[in-house]
Each structure stands twice: as structure tokens, then as C-alpha cells.
Protein backbone atom coordinates (compact mmCIF):
# COMPACT_ATOMS: atom_id res chain seq x y z
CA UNK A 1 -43.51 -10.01 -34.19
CA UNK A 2 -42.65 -6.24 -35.12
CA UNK A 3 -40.52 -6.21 -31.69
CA UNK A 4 -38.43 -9.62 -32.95
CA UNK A 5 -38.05 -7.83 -36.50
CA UNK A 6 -36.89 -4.64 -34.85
CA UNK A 7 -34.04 -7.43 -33.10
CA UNK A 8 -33.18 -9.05 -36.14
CA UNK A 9 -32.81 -6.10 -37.91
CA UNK A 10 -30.36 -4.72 -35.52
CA UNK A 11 -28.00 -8.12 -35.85
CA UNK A 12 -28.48 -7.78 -39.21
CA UNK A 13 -30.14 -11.39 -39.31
CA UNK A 14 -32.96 -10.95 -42.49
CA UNK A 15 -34.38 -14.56 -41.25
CA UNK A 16 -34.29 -13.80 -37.76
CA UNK A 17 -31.80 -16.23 -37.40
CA UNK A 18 -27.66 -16.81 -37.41
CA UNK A 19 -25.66 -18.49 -40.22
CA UNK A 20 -25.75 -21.90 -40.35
CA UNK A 21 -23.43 -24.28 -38.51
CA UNK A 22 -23.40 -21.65 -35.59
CA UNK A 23 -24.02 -21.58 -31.76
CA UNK A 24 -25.79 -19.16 -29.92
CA UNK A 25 -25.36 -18.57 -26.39
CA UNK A 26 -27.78 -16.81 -24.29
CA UNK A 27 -27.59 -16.04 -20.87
CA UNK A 28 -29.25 -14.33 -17.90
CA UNK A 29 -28.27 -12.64 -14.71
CA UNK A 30 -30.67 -11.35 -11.94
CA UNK A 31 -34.13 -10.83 -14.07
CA UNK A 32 -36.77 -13.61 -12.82
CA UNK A 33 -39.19 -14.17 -15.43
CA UNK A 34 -37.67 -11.32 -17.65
CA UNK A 35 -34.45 -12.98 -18.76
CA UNK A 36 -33.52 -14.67 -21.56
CA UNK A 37 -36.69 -16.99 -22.49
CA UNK A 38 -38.01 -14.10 -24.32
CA UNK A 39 -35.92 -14.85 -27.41
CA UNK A 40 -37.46 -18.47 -27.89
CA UNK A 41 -41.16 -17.59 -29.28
CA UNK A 42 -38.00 -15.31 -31.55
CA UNK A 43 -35.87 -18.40 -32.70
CA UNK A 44 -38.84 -20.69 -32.96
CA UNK A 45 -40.91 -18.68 -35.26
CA UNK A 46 -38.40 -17.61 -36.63
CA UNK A 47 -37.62 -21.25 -37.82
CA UNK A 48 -41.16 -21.95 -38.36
CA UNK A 49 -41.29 -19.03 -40.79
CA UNK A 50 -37.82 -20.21 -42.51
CA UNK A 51 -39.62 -23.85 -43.39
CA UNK A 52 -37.03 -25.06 -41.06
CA UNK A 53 -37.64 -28.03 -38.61
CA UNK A 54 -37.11 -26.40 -35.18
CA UNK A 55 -36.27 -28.58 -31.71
CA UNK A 56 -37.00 -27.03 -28.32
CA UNK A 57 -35.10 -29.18 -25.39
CA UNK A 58 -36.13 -27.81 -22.15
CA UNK A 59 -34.51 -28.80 -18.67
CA UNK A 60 -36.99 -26.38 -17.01
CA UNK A 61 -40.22 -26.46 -17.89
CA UNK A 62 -43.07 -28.57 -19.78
CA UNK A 63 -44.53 -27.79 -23.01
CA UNK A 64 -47.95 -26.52 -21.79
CA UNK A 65 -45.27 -23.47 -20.36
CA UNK A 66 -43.93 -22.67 -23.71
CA UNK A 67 -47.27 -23.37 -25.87
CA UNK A 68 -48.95 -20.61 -23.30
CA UNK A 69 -46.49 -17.85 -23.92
CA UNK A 70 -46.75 -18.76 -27.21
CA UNK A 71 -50.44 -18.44 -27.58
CA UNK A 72 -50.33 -15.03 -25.41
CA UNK A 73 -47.61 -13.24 -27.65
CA UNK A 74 -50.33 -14.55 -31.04
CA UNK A 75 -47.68 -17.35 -32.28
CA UNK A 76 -49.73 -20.27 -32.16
CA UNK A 77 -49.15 -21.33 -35.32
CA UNK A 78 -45.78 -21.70 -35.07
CA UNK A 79 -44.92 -25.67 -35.16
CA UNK A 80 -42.28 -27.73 -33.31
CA UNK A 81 -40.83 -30.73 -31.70
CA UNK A 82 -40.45 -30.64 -28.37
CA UNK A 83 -38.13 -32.60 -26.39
CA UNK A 84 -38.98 -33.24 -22.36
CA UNK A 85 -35.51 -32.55 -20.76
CA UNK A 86 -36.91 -32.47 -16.71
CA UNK A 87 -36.65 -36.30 -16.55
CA UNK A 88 -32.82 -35.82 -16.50
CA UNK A 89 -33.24 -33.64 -13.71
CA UNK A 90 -35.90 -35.52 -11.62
CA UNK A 91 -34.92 -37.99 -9.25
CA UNK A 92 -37.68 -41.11 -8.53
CA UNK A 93 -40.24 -39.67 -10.96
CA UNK A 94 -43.11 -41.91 -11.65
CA UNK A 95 -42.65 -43.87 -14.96
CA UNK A 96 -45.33 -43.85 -17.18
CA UNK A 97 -46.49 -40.42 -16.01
CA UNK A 98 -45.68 -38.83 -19.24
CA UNK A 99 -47.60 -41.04 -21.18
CA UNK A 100 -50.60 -40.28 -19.75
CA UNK A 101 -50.64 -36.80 -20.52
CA UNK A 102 -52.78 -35.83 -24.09
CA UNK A 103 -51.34 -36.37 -27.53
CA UNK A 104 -51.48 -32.83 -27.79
CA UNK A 105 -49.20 -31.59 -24.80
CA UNK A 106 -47.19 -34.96 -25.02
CA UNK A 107 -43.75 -34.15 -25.85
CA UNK A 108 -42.17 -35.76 -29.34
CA UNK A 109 -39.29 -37.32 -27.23
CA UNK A 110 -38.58 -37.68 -23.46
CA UNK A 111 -34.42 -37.31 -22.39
CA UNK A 112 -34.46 -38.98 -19.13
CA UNK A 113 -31.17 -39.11 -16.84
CA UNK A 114 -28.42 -40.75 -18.17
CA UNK A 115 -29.57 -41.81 -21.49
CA UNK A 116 -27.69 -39.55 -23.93
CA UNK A 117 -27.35 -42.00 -26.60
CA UNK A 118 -30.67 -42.97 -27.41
CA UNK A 119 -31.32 -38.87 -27.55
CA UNK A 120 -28.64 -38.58 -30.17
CA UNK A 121 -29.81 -41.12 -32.75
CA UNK A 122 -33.24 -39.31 -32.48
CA UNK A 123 -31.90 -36.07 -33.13
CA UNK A 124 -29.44 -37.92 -35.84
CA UNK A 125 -32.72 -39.36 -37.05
CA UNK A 126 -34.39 -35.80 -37.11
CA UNK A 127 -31.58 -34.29 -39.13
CA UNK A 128 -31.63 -36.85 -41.52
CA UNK A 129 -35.36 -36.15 -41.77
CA UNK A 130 -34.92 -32.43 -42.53
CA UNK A 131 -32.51 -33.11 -44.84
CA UNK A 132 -34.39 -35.26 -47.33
CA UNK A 133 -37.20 -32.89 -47.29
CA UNK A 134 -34.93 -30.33 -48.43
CA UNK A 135 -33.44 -32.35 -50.88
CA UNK A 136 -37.37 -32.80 -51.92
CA UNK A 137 -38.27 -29.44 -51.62
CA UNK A 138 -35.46 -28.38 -53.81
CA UNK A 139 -36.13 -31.12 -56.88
CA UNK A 140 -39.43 -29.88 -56.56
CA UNK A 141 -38.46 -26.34 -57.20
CA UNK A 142 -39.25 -24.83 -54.04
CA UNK A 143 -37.57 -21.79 -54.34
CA UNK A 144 -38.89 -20.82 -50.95
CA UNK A 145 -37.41 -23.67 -49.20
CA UNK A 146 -34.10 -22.81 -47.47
CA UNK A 147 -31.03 -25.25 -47.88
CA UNK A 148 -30.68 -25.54 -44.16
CA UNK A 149 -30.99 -27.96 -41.35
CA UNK A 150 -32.42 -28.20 -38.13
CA UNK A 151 -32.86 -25.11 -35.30
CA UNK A 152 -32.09 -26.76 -32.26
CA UNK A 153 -33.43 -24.53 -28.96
CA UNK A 154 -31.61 -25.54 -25.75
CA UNK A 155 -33.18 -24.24 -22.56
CA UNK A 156 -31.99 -24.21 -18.97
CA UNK A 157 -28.59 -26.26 -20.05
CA UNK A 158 -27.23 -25.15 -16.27
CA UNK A 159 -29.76 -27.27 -14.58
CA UNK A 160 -27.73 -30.26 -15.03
CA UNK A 161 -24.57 -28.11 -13.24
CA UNK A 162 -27.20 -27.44 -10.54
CA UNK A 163 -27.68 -30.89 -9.90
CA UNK A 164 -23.86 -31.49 -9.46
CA UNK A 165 -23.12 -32.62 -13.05
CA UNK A 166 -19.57 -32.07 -14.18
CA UNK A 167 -19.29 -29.03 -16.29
CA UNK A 168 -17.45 -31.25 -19.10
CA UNK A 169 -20.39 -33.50 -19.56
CA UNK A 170 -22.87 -30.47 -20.23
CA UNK A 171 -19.91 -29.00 -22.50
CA UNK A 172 -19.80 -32.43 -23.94
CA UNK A 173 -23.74 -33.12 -24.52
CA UNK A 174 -23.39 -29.58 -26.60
CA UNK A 175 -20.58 -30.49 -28.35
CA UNK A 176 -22.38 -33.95 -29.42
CA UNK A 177 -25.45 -32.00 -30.79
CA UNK A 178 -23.47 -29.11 -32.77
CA UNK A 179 -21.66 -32.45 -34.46
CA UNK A 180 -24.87 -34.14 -35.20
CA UNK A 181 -26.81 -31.26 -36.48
CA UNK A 182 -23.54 -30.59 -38.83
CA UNK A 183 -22.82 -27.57 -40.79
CA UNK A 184 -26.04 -26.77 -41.87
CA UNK A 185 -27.93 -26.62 -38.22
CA UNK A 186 -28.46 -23.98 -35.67
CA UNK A 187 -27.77 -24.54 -32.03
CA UNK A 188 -29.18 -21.92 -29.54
CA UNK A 189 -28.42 -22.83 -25.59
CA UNK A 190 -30.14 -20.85 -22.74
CA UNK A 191 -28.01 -20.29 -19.09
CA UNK A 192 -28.52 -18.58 -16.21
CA UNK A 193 -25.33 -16.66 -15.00
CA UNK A 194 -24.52 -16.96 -11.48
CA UNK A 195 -21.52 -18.19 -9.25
CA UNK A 196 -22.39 -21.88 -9.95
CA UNK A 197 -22.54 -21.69 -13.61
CA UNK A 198 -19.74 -19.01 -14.52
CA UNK A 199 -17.20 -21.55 -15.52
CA UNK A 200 -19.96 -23.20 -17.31
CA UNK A 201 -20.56 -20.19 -19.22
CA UNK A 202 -16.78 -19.54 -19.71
CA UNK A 203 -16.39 -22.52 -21.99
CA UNK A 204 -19.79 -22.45 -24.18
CA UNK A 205 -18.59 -18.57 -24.77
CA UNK A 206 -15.42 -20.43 -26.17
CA UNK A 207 -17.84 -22.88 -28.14
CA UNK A 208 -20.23 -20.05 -29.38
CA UNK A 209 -20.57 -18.02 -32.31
CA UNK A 210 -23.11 -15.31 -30.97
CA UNK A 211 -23.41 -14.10 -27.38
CA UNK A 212 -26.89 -12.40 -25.86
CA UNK A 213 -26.05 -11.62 -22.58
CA UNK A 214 -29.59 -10.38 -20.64
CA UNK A 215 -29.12 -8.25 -17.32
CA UNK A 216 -30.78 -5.93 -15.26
CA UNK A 217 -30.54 -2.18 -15.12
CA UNK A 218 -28.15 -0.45 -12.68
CA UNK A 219 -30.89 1.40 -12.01
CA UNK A 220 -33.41 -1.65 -12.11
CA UNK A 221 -36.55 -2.48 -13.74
CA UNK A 222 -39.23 0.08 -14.71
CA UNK A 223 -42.42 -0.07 -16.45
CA UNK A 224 -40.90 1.06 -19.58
CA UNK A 225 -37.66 -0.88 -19.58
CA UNK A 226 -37.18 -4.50 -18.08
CA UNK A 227 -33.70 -4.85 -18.91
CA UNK A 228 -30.76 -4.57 -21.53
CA UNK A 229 -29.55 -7.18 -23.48
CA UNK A 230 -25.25 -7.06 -25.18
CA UNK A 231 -24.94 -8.60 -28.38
CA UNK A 232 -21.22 -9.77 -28.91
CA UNK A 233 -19.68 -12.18 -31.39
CA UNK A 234 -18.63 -15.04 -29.53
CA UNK A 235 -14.80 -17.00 -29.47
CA UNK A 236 -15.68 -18.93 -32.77
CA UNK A 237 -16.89 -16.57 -34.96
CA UNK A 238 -13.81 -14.25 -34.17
CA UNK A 239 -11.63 -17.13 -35.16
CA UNK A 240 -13.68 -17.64 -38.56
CA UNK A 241 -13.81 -14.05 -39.12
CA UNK A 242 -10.01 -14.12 -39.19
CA UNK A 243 -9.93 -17.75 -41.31
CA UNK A 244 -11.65 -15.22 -43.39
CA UNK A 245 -9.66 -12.29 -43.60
CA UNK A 246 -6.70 -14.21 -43.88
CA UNK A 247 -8.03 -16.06 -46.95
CA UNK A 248 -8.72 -12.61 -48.98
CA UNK A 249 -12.44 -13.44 -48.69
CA UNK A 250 -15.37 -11.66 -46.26
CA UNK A 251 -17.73 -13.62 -44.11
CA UNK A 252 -21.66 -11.19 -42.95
CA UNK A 253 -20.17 -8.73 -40.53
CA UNK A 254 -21.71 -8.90 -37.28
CA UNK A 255 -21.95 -5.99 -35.02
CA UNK A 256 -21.66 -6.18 -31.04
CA UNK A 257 -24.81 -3.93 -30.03
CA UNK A 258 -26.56 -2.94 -27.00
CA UNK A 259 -30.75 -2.93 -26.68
CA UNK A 260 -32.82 -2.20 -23.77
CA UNK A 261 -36.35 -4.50 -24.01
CA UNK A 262 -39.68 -4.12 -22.47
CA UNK A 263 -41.64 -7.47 -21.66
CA UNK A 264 -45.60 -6.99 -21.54
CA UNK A 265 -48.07 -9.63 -20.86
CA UNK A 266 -48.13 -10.70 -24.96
CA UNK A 267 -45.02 -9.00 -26.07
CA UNK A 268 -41.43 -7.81 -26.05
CA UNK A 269 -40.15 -4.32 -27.52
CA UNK A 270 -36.89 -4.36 -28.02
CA UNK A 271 -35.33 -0.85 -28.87
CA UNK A 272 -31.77 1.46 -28.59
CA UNK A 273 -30.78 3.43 -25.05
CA UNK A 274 -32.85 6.58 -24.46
CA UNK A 275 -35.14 5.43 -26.89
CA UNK A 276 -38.72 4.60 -25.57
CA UNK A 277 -41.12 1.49 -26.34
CA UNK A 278 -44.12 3.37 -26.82
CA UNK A 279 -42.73 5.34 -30.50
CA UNK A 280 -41.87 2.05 -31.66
């Protein structure tokens, strides 16, 4: 975790995570398995760590994919829903082929193609759990229990682009979660960058209050560095930074920045230009 702390410290994030009622947007261009996935074990523990109920929807991969990486980099422990996104992307898959798998690996709630609405009254349902365990926590005197709502953890959003979606309903099925999660959640989405998602991209960067865009080196990949990552504040948090200085008052200032990272086996360093992993 000293590599995520080294992150959050840098966005000035104490939690490890954004303000509430914000949108993260994190993409990738031209790194494989080094892209942007690095930063989930990062927003899920960081949730985990927070008391806060985190989601992970994936349109890419199974659990057993995340709960691996998550055992490698020693984050076991960290607890959370997951939600089976592939069955909106697979055509003619067998039904009742989820079901078999164990209760362990079995994910909490399976989004197949098409059915949005029953999706959004779990999530609804979800919120609406989180918040009454606040509200308990907090008559309980839990000091340590945060007065926020649900991290939701999108993954491979572009998929459904791939498939020949219109970019409006993807915009849309964001736009539906953000609402449901209300001012109190946390909505991170996961894209790859390319020529078929770019106008994709182009309006969640409109929708999004933090940017992470992942790319390779000019000079590629070494041992030492896998790629860099720019940190920007994204269209809506430049329009609520100027609500705010408008108003007289001062929202957290938030700092574009640029890290390079290093992905091991069962890690990630992240750390400044010219700066090398191994001091850290």
C-alpha cells in the first residue's frame, strides 16, 4: 500500500479517495496489462479502509481476475460487491452458467444485456443500504465511520462502444448511476483510449471531476518505469471550482500532476520524473 499512499498523497486525497458526489475518469492508451487497472486494488481498499461499501462493475473480466491481483499485491482482506458486467457483452451465453460457479467467486449481481433497470434498483437498493448503516453508525457514535455513500468502480465501460452500442447510452448508463448514488457517492469509470472510443472519452471528460490519463513512454517501457500517468481536474470540477470562487468561498484545491509508475508482479510504485522506484 506504501506505493497507493505515495499517489494519494500527491492528489492530496488523505483517504485515498475524491470528494464525494464526484466522477473519476481513468483511461488508458497503448500499455497491455500495465494500464489503468492498477488503480482498482487503490480505490477498493481504499473504500474498504474508509468503512465505505465499495461496488466493482466489470465489462471485462470475472471476479476470480480481480480477487487474484488482489491476493498477489497482499489486499485480501479488502471486501466488496461485485457486479458481473460480461453478460451484457456476451452474445448466446449459456443461462444458468453463473449459478453454478461457488458462493465464493459468485458475483453479488449479474447485469446481463439490456436489462438496465433491474441493475438500477439494486444499486438504488445498495445505496439505501449504506446509508442506514451510516445513519447507525453515527447514533452509535462511531466517530470512525465516514458520512459517505457508496464507491462505485466501473471497469472496461468502452466494451459496450466496442460492441456497436451508441455512445449516448454508455454516457447515459453513467449518468443514471452518478444520480442514484447521489451526492454522497463516488463514481470511478475505467476506458481504454483509442480511435473507437475517443468521442466516448470526450463526453465522460465533460461528465468527470478527476482525470488519470495512463500512457506509455516516448521512449517505452523499461524495467524501472512502465509508464506515466497525468492527473488533471476534469470539466466539472473546473465549473465547481468557479461556483466556488464566485461565491467568496474555497472548495480542496486539486493539483494537475504528472507520475511515472512501475508495475511488479505484487505491486505498483508510483513516483515523480527522474526519480527512481528503488529509493522509494
Amino acid at each position: 500500500m506504501g506505493s497507493y499512499k505515495t499517489l494519494s498523497s500527491s492528489l492530496n486525497w488523505p483517504s485515498g479517495l475524491g470528494d464525494q458526489g464526484t466522477v473519476t475518469l481513468v483511461t488508458s492508451v497503448g500499455l497491455g496489462a500495465n494500464d489503468g487497472t492498477v488503480l482498482i486494488p487503490h480505490f477498493l481498499t481504499s473504500a474498504h479502509e474508509q468503512k465505505l461499501p465499495a461496488i466493482l462493475v466489470s465489462f471485462t473480466q470475472t471476479y476470480n481476475h480481480y480477487l487474484h491481483i488482489m491476493r498477489k499485491m497482499g489486499m485480501a482482506k479488502t471486501k466488496f460487491k461485485f457486479v458481473n458486467a460480461l453478460a451484457t457483452t456476451m452474445v448466446g451465453q449459456k443461462e444458468g452458467g453463473l449459478e453454478s460457479l461457488p458462493l465464493v467467486t459468485r458475483p453479488d449481481y449479474t447485469l446481463r444485456r439490456g436489462e438496465w433497470s433491474g441493475f438500477f434498483q439494486w444499486l438504488s437498493d445498495q445505496t439505501t443500504i449504506a446509508a442506514t448503516a451510516t445513519a447507525t453508525g453515527a447514533a452509535a457514535g462511531a466517530a470512525e465511520v465516514e458520512q459517505g455513500g457508496v464507491v462505485l468502480v466501473v471497469d472496461g465501460l468502452c466494451s459496450l462502444v466496442d460492441l456497436g452500442m451508441d455512445i449516448s447510452e454508455a454516457v447515459w448508463f453513467m449518468d443514471c448511476c452518478r444520480r442514484i448514488l447521489g451526492s454522497k457517492g463516488r463514481i470511478v469509470v475505467g476506458v481504454l483510449l483509442d480511435e473507437f472510443t475517443e468521442d466516448l472519452v470526450r463526453e465522460l471528460v465533460r461528465k468527470s471531476h478527476y482525470y488519470f490519463g495512463f500512457t506509455a513512454l516516448v521512449s517505452g517501457s523499461s524495467r524501472d518505469i512502465s509508464g506515466q500517468v497525468t492527473v488533471v481536474p476534469g470539466q466539472l470540477y473546473c465549473q465547481l471550482q468557479n461556483l466556488h470562487n464566485n461565491s467568496g468561498g474555497s472548495g480542496r484545491e486539486f493539483k494537475p500532476l504528472v507520475l511515472h509508475y512501475c508495475v511488479s508482479d505484487t505491486n505498483v510504485q508510483f513516483f515523480s520524473p527522474g526519480q527512481s522506484h528503488i529509493v522509494l
